[in-house]
Each structure stands twice: as C-alpha cells, then as structure tokens.
N, C-alpha and C. Protein backbone atom coordinates (compact mmCIF):
# COMPACT_ATOMS: atom_id res chain seq x y z
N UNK A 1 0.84 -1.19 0.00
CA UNK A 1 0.00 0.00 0.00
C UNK A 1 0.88 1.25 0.00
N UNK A 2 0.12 2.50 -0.84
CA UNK A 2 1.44 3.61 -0.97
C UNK A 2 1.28 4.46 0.39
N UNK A 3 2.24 4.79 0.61
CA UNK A 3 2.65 6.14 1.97
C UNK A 3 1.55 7.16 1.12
N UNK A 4 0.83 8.01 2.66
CA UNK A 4 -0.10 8.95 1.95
C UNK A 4 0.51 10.45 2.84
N UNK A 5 1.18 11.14 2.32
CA UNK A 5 1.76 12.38 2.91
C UNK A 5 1.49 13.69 2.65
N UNK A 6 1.49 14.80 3.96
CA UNK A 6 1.36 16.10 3.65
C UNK A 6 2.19 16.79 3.77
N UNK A 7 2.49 18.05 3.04
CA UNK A 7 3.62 18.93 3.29
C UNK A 7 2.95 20.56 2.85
N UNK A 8 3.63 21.16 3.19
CA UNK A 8 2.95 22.76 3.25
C UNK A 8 4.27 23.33 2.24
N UNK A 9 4.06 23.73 0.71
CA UNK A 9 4.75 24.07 -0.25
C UNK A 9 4.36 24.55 -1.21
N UNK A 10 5.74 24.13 -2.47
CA UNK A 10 5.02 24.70 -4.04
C UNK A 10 5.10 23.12 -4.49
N UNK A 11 3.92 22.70 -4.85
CA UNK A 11 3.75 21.79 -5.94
C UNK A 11 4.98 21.50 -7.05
N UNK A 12 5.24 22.59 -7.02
CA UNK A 12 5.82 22.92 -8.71
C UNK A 12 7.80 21.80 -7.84
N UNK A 13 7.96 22.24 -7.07
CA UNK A 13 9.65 21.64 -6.70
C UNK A 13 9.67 20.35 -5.35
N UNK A 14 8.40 19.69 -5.94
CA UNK A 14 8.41 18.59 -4.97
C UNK A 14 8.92 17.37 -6.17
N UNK A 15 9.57 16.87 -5.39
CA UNK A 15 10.36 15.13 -5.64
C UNK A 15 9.60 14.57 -5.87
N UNK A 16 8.28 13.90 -6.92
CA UNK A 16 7.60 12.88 -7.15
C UNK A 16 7.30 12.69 -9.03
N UNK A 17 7.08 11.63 -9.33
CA UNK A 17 7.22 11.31 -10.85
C UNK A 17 6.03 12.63 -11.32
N UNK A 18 5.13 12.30 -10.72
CA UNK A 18 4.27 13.02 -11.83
C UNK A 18 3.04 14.14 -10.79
N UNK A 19 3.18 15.35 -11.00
CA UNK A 19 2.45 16.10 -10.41
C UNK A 19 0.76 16.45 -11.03
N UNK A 20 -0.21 16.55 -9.99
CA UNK A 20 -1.49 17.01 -10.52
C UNK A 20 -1.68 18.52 -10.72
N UNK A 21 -2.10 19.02 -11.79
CA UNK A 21 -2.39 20.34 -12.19
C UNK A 21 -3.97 20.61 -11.51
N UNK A 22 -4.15 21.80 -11.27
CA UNK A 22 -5.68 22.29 -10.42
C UNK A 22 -6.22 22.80 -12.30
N UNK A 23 -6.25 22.41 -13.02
CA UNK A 23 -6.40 22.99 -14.66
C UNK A 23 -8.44 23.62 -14.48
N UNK A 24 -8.27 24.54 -15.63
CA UNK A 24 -9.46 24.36 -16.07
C UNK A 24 -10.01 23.66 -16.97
N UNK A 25 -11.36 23.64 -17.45
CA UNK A 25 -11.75 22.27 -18.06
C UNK A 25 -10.87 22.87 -19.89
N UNK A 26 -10.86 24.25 -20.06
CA UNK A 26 -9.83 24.36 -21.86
C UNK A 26 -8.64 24.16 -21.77
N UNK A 27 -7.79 23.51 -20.92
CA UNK A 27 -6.86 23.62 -20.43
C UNK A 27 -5.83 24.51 -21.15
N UNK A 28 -6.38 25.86 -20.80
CA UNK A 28 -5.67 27.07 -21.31
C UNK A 28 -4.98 27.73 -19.96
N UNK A 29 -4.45 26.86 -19.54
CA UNK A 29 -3.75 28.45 -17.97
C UNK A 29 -4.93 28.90 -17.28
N UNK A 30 -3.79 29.63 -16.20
CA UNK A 30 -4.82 30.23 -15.44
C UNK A 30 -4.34 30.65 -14.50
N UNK A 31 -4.76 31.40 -13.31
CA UNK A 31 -4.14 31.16 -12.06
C UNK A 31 -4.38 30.76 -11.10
N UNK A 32 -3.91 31.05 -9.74
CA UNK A 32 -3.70 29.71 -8.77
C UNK A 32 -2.80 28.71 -8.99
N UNK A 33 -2.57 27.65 -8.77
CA UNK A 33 -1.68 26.58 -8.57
C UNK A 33 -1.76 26.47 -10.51
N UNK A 34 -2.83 26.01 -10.92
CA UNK A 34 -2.87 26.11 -12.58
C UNK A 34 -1.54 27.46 -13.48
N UNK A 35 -1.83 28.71 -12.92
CA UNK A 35 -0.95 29.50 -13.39
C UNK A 35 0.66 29.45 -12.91
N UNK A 36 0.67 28.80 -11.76
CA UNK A 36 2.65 28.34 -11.07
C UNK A 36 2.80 27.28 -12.16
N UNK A 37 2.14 26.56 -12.11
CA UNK A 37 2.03 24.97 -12.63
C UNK A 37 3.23 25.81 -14.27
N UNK A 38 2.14 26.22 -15.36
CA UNK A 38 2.68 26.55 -16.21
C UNK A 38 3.74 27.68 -16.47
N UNK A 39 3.78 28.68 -15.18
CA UNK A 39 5.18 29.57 -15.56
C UNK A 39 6.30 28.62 -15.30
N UNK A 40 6.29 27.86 -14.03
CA UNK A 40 7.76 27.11 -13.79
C UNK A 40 7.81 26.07 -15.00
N UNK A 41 6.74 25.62 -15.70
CA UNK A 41 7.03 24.28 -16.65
C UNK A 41 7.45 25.31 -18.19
N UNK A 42 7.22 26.17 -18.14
CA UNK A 42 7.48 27.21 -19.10
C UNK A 42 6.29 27.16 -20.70
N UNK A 43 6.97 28.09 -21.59
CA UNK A 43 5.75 27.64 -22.78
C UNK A 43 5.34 26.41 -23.52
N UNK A 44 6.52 25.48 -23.09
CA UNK A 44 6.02 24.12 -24.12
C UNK A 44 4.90 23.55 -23.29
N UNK A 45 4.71 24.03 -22.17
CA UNK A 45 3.64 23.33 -21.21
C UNK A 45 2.02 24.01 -22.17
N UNK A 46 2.25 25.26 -22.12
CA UNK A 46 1.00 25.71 -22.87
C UNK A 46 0.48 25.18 -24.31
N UNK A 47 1.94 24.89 -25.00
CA UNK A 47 1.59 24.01 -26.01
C UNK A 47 1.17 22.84 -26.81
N UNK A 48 1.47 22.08 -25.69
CA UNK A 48 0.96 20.37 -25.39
C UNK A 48 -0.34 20.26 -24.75
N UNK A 49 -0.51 21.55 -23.87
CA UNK A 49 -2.39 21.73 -23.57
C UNK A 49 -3.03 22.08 -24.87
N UNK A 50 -2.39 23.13 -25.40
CA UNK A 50 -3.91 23.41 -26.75
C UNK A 50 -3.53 22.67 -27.79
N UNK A 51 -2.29 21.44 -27.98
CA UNK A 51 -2.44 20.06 -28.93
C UNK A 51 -3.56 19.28 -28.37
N UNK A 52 -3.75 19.38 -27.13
CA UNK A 52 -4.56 17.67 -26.59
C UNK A 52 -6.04 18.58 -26.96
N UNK A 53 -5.83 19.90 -26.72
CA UNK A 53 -7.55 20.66 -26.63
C UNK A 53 -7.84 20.08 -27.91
N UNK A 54 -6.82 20.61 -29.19
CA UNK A 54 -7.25 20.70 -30.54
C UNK A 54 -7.32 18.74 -30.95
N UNK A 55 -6.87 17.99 -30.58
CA UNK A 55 -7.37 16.82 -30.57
C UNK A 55 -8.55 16.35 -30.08
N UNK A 56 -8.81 16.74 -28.56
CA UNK A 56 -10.15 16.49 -28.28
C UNK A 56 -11.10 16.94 -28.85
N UNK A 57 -11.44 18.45 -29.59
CA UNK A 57 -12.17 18.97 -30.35
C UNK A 57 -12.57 17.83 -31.40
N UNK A 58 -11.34 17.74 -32.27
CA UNK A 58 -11.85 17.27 -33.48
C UNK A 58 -12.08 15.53 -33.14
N UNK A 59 -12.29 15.07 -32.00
CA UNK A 59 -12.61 13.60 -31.56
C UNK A 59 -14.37 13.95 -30.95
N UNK A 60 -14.52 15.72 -31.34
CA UNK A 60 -15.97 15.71 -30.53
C UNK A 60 -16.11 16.79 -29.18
N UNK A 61 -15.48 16.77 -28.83
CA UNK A 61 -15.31 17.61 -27.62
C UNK A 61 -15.64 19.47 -27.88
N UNK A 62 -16.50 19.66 -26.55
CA UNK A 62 -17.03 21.15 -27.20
C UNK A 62 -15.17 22.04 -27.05
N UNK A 63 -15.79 23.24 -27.68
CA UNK A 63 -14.12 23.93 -28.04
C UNK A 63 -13.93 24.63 -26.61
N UNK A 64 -14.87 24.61 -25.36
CA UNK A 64 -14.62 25.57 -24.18
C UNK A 64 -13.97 24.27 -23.26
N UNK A 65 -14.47 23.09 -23.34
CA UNK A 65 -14.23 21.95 -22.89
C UNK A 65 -13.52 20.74 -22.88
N UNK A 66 -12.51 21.11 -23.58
CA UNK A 66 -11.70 19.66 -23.88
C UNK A 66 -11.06 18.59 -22.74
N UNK A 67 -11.28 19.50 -21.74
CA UNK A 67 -10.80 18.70 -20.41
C UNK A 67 -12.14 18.87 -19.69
N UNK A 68 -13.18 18.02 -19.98
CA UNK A 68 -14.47 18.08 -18.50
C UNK A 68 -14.26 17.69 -17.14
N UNK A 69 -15.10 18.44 -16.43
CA UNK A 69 -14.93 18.76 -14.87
C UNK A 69 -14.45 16.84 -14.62
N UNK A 70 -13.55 16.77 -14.07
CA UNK A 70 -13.51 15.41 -13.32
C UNK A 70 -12.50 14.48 -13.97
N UNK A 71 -12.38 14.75 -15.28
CA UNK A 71 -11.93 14.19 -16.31
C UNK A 71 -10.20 14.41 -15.93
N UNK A 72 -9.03 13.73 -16.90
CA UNK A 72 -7.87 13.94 -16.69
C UNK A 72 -7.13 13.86 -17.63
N UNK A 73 -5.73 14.35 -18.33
CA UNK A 73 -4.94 14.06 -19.50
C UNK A 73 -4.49 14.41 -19.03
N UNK A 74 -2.96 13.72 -19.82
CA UNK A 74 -2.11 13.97 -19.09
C UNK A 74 -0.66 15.02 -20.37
N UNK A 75 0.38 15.48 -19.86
CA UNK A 75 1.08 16.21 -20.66
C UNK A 75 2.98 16.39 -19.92
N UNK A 76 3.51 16.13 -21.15
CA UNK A 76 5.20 16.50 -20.69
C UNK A 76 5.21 17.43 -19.25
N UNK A 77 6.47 16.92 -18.58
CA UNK A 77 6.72 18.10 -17.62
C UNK A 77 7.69 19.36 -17.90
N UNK A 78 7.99 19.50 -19.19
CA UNK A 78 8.87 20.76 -19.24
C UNK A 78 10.22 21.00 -18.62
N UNK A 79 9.85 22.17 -17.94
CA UNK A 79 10.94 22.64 -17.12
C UNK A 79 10.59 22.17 -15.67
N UNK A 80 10.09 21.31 -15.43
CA UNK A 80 9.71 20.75 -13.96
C UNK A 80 10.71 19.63 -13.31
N UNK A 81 11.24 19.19 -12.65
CA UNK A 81 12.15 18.16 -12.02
C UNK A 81 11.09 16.90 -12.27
N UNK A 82 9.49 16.97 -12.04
CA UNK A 82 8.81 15.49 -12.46
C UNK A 82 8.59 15.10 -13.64
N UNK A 83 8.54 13.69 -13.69
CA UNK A 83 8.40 13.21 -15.66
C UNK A 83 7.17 13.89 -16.23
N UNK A 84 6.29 14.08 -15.31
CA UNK A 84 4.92 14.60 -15.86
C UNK A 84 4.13 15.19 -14.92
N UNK A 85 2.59 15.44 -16.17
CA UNK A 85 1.64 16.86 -15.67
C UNK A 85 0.11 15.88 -15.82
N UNK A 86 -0.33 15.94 -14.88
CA UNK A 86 -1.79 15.19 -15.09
C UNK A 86 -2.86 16.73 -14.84
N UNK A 87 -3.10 16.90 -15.70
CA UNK A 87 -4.33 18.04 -15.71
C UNK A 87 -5.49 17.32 -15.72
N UNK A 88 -6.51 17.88 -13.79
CA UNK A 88 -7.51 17.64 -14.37
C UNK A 88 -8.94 18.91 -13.70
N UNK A 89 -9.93 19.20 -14.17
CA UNK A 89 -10.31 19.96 -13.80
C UNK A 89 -11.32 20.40 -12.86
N UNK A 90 -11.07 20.66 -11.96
CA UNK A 90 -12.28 20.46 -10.44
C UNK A 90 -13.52 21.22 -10.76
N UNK A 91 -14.44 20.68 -10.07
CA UNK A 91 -15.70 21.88 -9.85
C UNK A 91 -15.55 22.86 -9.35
N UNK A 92 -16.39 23.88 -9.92
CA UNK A 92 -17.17 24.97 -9.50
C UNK A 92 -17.94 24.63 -8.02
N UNK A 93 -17.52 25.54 -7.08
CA UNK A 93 -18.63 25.34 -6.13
C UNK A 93 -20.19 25.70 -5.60
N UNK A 94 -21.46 25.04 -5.77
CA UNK A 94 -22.18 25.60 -5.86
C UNK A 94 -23.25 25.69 -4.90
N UNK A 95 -22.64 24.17 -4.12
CA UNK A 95 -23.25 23.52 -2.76
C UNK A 95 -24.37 22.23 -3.72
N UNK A 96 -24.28 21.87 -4.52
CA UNK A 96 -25.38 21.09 -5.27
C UNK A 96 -24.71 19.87 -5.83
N UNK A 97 -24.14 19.10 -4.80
CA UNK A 97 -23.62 17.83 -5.49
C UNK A 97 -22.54 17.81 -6.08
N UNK A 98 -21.25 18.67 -5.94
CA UNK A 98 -20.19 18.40 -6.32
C UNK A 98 -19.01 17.70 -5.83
N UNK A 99 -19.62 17.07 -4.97
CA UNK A 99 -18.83 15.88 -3.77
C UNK A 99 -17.87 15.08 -5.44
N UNK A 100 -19.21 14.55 -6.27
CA UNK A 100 -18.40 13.34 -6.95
C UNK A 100 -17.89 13.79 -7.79
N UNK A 101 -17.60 14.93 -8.51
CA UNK A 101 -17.21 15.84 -9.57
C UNK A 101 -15.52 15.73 -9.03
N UNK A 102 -15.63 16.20 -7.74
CA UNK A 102 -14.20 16.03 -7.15
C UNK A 102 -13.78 15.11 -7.14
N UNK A 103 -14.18 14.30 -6.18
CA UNK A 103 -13.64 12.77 -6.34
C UNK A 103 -13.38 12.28 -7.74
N UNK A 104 -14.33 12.59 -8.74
CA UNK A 104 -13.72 12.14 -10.51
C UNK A 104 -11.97 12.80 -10.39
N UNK A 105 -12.13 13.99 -10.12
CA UNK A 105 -10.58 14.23 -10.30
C UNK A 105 -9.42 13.95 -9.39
N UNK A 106 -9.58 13.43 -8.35
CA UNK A 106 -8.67 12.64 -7.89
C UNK A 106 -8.69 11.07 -8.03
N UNK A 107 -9.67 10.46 -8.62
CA UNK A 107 -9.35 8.61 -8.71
C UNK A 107 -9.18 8.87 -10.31
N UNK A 108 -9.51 9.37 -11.29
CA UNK A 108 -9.22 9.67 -12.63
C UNK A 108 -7.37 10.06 -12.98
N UNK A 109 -7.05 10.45 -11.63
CA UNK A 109 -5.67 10.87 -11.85
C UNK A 109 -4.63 10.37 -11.57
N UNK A 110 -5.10 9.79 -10.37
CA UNK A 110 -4.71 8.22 -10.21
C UNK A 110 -4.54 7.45 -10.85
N UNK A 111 -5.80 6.56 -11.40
CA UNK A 111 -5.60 6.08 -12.57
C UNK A 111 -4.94 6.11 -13.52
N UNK A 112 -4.97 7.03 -13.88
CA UNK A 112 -4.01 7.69 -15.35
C UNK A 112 -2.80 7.53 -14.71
N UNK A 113 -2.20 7.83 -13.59
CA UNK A 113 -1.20 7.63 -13.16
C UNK A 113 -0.23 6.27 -13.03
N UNK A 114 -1.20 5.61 -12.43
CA UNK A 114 -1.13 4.11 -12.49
C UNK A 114 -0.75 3.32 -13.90
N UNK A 115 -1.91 3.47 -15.23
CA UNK A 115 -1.91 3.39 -16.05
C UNK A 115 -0.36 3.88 -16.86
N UNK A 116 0.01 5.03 -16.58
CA UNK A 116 1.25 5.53 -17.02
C UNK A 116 2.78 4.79 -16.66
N UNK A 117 2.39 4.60 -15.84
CA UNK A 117 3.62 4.13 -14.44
C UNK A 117 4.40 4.62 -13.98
N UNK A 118 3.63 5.85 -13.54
CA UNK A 118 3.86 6.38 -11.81
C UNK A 118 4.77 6.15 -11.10
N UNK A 119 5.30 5.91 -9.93
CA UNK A 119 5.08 5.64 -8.77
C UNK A 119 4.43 6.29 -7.97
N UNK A 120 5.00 8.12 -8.06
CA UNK A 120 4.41 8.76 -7.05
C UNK A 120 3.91 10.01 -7.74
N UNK A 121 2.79 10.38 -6.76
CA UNK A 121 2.10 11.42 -7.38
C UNK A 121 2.16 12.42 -6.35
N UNK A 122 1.76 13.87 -6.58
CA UNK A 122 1.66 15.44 -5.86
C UNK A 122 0.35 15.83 -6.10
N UNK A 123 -0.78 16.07 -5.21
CA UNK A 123 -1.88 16.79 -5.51
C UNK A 123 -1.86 18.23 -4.91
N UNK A 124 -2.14 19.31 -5.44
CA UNK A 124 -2.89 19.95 -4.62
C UNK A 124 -3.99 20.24 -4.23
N UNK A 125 -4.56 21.01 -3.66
CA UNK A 125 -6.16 21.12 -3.31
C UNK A 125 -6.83 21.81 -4.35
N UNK A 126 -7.54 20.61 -4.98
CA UNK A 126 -8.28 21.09 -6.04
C UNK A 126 -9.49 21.50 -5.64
N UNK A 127 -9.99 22.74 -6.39
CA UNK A 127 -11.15 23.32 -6.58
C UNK A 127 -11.40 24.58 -5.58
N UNK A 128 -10.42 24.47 -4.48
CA UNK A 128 -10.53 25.26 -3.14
C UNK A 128 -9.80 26.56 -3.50
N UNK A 129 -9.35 27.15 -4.42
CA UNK A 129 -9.16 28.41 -4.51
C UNK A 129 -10.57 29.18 -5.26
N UNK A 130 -10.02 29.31 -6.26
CA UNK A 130 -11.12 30.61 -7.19
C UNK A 130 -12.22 29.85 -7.51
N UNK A 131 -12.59 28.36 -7.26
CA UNK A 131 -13.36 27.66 -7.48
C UNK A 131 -14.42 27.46 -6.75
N UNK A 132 -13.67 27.96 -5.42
CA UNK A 132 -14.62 28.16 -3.86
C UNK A 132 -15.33 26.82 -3.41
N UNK A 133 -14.94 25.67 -3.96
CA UNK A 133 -15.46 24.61 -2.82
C UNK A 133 -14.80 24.73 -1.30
N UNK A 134 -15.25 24.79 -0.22
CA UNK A 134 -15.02 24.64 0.81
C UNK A 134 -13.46 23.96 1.27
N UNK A 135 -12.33 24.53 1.78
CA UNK A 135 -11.17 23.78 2.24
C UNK A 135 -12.09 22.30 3.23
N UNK A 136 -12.86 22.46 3.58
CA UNK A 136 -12.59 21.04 4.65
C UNK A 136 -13.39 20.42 4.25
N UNK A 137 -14.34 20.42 3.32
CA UNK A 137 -15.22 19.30 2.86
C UNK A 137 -14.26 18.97 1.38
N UNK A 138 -13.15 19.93 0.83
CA UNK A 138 -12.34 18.91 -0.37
C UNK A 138 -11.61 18.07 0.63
N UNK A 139 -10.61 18.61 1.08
CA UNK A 139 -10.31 17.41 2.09
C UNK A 139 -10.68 16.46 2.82
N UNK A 140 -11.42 16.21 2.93
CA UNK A 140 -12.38 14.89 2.93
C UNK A 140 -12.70 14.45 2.06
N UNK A 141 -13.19 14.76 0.72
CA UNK A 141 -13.14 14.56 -0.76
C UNK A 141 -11.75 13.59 -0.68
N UNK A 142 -11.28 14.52 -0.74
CA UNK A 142 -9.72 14.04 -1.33
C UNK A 142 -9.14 13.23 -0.56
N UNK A 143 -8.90 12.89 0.86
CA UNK A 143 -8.28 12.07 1.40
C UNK A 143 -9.32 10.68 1.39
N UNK A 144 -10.52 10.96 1.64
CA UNK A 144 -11.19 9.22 1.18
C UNK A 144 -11.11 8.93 -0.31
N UNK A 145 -10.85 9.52 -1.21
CA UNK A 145 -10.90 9.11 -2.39
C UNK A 145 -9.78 8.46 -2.73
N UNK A 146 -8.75 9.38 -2.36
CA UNK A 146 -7.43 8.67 -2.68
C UNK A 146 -7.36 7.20 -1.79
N UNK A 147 -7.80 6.97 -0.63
CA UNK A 147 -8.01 5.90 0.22
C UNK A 147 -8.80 4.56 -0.61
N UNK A 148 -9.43 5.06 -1.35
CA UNK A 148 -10.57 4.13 -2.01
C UNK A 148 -10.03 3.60 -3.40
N UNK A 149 -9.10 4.44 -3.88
CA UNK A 149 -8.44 4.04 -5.22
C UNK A 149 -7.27 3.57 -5.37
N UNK A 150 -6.22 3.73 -4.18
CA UNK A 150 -5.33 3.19 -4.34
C UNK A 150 -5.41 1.59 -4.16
N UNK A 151 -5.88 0.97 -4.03
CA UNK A 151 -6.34 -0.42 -4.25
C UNK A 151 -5.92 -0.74 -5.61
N UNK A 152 -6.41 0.03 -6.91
CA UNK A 152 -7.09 -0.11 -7.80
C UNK A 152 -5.18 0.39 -8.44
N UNK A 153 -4.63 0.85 -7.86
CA UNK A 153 -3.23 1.39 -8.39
C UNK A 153 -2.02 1.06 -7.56
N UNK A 154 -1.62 -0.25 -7.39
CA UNK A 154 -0.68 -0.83 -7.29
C UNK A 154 0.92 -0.37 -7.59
N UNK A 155 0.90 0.01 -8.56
CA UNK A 155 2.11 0.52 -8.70
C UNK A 155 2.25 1.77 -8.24
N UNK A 156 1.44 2.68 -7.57
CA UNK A 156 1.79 3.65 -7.40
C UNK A 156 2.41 3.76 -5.13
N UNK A 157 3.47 3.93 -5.23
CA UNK A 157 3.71 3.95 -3.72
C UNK A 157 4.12 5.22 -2.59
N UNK A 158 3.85 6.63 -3.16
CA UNK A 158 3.74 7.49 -2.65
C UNK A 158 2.45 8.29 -3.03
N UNK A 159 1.31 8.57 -2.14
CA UNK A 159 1.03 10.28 -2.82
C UNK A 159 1.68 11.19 -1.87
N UNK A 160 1.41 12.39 -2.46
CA UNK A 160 1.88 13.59 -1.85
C UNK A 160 0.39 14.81 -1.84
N UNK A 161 0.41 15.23 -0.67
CA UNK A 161 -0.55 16.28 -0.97
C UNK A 161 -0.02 17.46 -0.61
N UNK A 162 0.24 18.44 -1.20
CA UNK A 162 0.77 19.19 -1.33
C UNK A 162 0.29 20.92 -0.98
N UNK A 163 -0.19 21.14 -0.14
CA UNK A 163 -0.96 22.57 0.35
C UNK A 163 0.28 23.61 0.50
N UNK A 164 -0.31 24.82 -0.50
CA UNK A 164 0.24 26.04 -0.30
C UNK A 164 -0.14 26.88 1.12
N UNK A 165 -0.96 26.97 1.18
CA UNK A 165 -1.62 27.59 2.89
C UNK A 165 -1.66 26.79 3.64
N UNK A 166 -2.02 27.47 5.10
CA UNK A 166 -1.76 26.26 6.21
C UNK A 166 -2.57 26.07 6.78
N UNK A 167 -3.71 26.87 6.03
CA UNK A 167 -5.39 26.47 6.59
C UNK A 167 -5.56 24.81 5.97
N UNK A 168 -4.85 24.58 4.49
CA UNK A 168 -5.13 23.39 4.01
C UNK A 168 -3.97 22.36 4.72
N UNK A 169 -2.83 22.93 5.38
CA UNK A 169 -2.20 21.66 5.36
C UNK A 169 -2.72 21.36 6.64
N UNK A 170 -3.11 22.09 7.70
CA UNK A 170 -3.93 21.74 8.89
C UNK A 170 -5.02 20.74 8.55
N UNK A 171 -6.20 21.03 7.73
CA UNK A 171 -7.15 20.03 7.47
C UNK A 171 -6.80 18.65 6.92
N UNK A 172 -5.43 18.40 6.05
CA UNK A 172 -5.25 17.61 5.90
C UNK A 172 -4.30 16.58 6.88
N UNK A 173 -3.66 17.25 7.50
CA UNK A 173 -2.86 16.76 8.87
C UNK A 173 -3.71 15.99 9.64
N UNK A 174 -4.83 16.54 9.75
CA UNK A 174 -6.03 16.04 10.77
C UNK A 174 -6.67 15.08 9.96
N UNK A 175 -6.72 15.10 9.06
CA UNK A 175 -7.76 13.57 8.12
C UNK A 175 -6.66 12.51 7.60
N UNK A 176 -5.33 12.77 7.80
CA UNK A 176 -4.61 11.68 7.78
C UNK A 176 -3.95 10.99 8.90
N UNK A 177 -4.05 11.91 10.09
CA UNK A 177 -3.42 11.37 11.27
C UNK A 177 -4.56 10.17 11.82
C-alpha cells in the first residue's frame, strides 16, 4: 500500500514522478496553482495543452471543454524536475452535489497515473481556490478518495498532498493522522 503524505509548499519543486495540475476544463492556464504549474514548466507546457484541446475537439469535444470537470490528460513536464503533468479539472462550487465531480478528479488521476507508471504522485487542493469549494469538505473529498483508489493502483507507492496555505495543510494533517 502507498505512503499517503502532507507537506505545506510549491507543488511545482516537490520530488515525485508526476504532479497534478488544479487545470481548467480548456486547459488554457490560469491562475492559482494552474498559473505556477505553467510559468515554472514554461511555454512548451501551454503548447501540449492546446495540442490535446485541438485533438479532443476534433474527436468531438465542445471547443470551451476539452478537459471536463472530473476528467484527466495527461502532458510532458517541461521545465519541472517530475516526468509529468496530469491536468484535471475540479468543480465549481455551488453547494449542489459536487462531492463526486471532485472525487472524478482525484481517482481519474490516479488512474491515469497508475496506467502511465507512476510511482508517485503530488496533488494539490483542487477546486478550493477561485473555485470556492469549501477547504474542509475537499479534504475529505480528497483524502477518502485517494483511500478508495489506491487499491485499484498498485504501482503507485507514494502520494503527496501538497498545500500552499496552512489552513489546508492543517485540514489535511487532521484527516490523515
């Protein structure tokens, strides 16, 4: 079973194969953890997002949407120390059922992770900035989900969760201790 760990940082210069992006669903940039994500990985990062957009389009995908809420792809790490970038894109908060929207983007990333071959992954707290889901109900999101999927991902033997503030690394300290 993988080690499940917290640390209070930047996403962007943590030690693990493959880091999670907080993306939006065009995966065009942005800011928050999405906008660090792509200045430190530099411009080829922006460019391998609007290849996968302009692929998903022409496979069907609306042109605002190529990455849907929950959903995940993955992309080179650039200028990053990890092999890779799993973009995936959290909900909007609205109070109306976005429990599983979240959870899609952490066992989806996983997966993909797994699928890739991983070992270890970096999340940060998705959806809890400009997205306004609640810090302590994602964290609970996020720490049972990842609990529930790593079963399902064997090869993977670290996560990392990774909180910039210390309102989040507190909530998560407490749901993993």
């Amino acid at each position: 079973m993988a080690v499940i760990e917290v640390i209070q940082g930047d996403i962007t210069a943590v030690d693990v194969d493959v880091i999670v992006n907080a993306a939006n669903s065009a995966l065009a940039g942005g800011g928050g953890v999405d906008g660090a994500i792509h200045r430190a990985a530099g411009p080829g990062l922006h460019e391998a997002c609007m290849k996968i957009a302009a692929e998903k389009r022409k496979a069907g995908a609306s042109f605002s949407e190529p990455c849907p809420t929950g959903e995940a792809v993955l992309t080179g790490a650039f200028n990053l120390r990890c092999k890779g970038i799993i973009h995936t894109a959290g909900p909007v908060w609205h109070g109306r059922g976005e429990s599983g929207l979240l959870a899609s983007c952490y066992r989806n990333s996983l997966l993909l992770a797994e699928q890739s071959g991983f070992a270890s992954i970096a999340f940060p707290n998705i959806s809890t900035g400009v997205y306004g889901y609640p810090k302590d109900l994602a964290a609970d999101v996020a720490v049972k989900t990842v609990r529930e999927t790593l079963p399902d991902c064997p090869g993977i033997k670290r996560v990392l969760f990774v909180c910039f503030d210390r309102e989040n690394y507190g909530l998560y300290q407490t749901r993993l201790s």
